[in-house]
Every structure is written in C-alpha cells, then in structure tokens.
C-alpha atoms as a PDB file:
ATOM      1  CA  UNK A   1      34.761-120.917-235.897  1.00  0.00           C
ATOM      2  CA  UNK A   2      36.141-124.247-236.693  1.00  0.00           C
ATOM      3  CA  UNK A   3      33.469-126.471-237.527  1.00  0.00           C
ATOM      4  CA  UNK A   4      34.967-127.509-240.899  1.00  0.00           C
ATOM      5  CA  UNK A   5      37.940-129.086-239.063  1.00  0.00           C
ATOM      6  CA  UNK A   6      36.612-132.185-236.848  1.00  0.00           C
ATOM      7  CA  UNK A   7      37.779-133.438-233.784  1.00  0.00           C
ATOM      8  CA  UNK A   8      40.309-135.836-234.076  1.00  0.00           C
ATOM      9  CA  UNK A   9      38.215-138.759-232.716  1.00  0.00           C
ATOM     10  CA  UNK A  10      37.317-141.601-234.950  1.00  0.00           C
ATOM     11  CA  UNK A  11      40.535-140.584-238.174  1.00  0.00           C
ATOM     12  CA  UNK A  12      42.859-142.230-238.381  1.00  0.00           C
ATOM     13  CA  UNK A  13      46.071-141.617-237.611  1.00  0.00           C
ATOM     14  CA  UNK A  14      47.701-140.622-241.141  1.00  0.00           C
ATOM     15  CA  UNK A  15      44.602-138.088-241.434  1.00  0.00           C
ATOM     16  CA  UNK A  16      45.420-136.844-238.145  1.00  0.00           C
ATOM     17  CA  UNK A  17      48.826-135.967-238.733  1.00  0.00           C
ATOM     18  CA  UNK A  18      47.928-134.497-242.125  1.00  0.00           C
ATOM     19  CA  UNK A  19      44.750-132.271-240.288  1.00  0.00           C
ATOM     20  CA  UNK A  20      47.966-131.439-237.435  1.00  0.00           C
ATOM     21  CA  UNK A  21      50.403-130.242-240.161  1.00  0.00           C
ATOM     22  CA  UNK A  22      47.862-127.889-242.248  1.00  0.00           C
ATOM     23  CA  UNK A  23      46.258-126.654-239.053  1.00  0.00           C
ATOM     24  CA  UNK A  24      49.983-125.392-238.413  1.00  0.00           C
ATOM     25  CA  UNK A  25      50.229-123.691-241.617  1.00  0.00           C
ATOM     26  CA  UNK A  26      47.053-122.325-241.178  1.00  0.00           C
ATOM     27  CA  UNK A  27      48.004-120.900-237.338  1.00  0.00           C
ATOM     28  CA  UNK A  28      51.709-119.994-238.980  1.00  0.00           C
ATOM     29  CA  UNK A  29      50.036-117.434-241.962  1.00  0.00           C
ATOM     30  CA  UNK A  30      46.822-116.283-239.495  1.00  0.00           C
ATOM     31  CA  UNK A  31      50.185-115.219-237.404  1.00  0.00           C
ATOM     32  CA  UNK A  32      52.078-113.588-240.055  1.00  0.00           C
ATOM     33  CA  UNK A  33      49.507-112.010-242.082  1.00  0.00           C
ATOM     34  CA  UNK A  34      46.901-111.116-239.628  1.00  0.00           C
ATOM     35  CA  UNK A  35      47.580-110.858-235.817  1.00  0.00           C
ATOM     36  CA  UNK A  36      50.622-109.552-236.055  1.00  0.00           C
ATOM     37  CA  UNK A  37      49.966-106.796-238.052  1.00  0.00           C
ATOM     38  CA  UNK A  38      47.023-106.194-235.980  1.00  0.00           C
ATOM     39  CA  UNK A  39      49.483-105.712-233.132  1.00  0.00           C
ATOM     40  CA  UNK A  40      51.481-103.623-234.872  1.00  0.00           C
ATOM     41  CA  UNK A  41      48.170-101.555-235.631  1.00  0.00           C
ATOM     42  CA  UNK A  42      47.134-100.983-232.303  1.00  0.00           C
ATOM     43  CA  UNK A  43      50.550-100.259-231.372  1.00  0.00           C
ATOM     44  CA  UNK A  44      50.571 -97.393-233.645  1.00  0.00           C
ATOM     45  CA  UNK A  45      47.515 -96.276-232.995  1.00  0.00           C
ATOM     46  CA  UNK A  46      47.903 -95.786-229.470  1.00  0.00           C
ATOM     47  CA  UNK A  47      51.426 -93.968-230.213  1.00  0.00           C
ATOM     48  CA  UNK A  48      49.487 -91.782-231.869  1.00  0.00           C
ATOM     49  CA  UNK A  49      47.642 -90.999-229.241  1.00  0.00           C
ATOM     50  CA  UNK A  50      50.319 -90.260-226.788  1.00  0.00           C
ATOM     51  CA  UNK A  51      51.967 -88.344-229.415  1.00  0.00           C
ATOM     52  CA  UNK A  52      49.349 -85.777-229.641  1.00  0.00           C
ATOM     53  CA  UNK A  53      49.312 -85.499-225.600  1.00  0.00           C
ATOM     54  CA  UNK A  54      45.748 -87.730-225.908  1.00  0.00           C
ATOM     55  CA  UNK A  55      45.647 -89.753-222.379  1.00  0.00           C
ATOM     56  CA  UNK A  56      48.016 -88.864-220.708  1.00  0.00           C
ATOM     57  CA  UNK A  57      46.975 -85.676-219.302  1.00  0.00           C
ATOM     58  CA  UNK A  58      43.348 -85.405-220.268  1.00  0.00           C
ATOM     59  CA  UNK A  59      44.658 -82.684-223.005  1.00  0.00           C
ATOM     60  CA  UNK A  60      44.234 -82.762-226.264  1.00  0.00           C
ATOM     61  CA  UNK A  61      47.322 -80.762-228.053  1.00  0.00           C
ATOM     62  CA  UNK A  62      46.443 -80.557-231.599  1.00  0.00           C
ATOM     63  CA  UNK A  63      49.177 -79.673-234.465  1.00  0.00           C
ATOM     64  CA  UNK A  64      47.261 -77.308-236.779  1.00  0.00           C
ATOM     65  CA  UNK A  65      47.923 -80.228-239.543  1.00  0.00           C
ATOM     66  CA  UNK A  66      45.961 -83.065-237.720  1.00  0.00           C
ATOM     67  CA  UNK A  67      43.148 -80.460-236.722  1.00  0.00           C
ATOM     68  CA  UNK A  68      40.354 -82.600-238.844  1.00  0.00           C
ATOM     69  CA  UNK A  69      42.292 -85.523-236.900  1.00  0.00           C
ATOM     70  CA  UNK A  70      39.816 -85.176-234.069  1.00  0.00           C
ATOM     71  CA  UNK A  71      39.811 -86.488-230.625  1.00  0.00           C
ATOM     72  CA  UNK A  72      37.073 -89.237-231.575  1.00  0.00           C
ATOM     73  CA  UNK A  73      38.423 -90.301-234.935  1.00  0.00           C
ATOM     74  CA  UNK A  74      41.236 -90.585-233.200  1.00  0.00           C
ATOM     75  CA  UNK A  75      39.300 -93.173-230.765  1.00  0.00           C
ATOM     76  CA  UNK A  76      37.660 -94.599-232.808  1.00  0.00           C
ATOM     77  CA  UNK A  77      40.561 -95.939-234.999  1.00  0.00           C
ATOM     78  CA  UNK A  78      42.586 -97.099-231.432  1.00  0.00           C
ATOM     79  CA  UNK A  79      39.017 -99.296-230.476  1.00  0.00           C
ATOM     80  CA  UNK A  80      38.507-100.232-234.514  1.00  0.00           C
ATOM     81  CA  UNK A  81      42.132-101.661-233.921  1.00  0.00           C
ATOM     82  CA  UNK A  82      41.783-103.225-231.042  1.00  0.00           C
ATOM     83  CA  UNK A  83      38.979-104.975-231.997  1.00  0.00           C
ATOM     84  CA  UNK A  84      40.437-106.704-235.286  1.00  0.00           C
ATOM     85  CA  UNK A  85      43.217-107.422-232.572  1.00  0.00           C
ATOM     86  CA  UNK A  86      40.656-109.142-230.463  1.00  0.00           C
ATOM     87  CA  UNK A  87      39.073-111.166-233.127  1.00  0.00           C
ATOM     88  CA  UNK A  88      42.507-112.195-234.937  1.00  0.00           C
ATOM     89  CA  UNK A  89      43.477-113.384-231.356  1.00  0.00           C
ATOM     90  CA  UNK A  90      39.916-115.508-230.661  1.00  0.00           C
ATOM     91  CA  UNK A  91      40.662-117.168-234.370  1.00  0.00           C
ATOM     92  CA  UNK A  92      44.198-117.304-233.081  1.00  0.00           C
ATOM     93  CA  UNK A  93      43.404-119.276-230.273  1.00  0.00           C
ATOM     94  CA  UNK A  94      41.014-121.493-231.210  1.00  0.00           C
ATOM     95  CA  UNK A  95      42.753-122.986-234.218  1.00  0.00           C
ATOM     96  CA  UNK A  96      45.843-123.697-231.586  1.00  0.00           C
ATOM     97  CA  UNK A  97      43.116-125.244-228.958  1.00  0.00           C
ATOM     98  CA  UNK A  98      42.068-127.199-232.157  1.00  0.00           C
ATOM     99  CA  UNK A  99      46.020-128.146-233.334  1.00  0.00           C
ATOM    100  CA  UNK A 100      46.724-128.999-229.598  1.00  0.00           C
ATOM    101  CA  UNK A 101      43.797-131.588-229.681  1.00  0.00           C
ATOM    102  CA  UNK A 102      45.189-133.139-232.447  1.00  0.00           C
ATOM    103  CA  UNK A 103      49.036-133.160-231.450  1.00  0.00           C
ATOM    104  CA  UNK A 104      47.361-134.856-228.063  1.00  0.00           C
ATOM    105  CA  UNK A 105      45.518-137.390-229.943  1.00  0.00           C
ATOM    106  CA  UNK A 106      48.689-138.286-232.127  1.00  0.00           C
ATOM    107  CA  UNK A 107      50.517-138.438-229.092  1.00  0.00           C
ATOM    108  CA  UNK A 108      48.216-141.165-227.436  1.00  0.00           C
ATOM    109  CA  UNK A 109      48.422-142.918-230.551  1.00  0.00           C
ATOM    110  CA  UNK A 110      51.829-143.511-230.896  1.00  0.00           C
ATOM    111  CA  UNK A 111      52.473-144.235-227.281  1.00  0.00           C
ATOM    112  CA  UNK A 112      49.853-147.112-227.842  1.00  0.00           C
ATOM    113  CA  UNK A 113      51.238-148.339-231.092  1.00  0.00           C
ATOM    114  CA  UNK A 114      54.556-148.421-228.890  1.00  0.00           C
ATOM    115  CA  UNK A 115      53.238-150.225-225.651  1.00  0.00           C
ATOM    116  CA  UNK A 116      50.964-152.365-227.533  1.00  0.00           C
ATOM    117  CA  UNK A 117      54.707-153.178-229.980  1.00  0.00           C
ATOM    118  CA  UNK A 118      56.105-153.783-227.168  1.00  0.00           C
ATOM    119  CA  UNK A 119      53.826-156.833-225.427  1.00  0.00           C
END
C-alpha cells in the first residue's frame, strides 16, 4: 500500500523530516477528503435504514415513494459504504503506522545528535 514511501532506515535525517511532513499532508487530505466522508456515508446510509423501520423490527415499512427503493438496494448501498469505509480506514492506518516510523526515527536521531553534543 505504501511501497513507494521507504522505511526510514539508511536517509538521512533532512529527508526524513521532509518524508514525515508530506506523509502528514498526505494522512491530513486522505482524512478530509476521503474517510470522513465515508463516515458520513455510512452514517446516512444506515439512518436510512432505521428511517424506513429496516432493522429494527425485522419490518420493512415502505413509503409508496421509495417503493423501487427496495430492501436489498437498500443493503447493498449500507455494505457498498461500509466497505469504502473499511478500505479508507486500512489506507488510513497504514500511512500513520508509516508517519509514526518516521517521527520515531527522527526522534532517535535527535536525542543522539543531543547526547553525542553533549560528551
């Protein structure tokens, strides 16, 4: 998912910070423009669902305007949303596992630089 981003190891430490600040802009807009609208997607969907009586009782109660709104349509747009959900989230995380592995390695870096200053 995020083989064109290295591990930290072996740059140094100017291209580490510079790989730390664009994976946060990355993580930042992936936020903004695509998990949480995905949220807000499934969040809606599933209103919809209660709306209509769907899941909470078993019972479908169908408004004659939604009546080509069927019951799996309906279903199927609640699991298509969760699942762009689910894979905004696995990006999501990975590019933060991938960010935290650089703010680590920064970290170390410094705190050498400062105990080897420091001698």
């Amino acid at each position: 998912m995020l083989e064109h981003i290295p591990p930290p190891d072996d740059r140094t430490l100017r291209e580490r910070i510079d790989t730390a600040l664009k994976l946060s802009r990355e993580l930042d807009e992936h936020l903004r423009q695509t998990l949480i609208p995905a949220s807000r997607r499934v969040r809606r969907a599933a209103e919809h669902e209660e709306a209509t009586g769907r899941g909470r009782t078993g019972t479908l109660k169908v408004d004659a305007t939604e009546e080509e709104d069927t019951p799996h349509q309906r279903d199927r747009a609640v699991r298509h949303a969760v699942d762009a959900l689910l894979e905004a989230d696995r990006f999501a995380a990975a590019k933060r596992v991938r960010l935290d592995q650089y703010c680590r390695s920064i970290r170390q870096s410094l705190r050498d630089e400062l105990a080897g200053g420091a001698k």
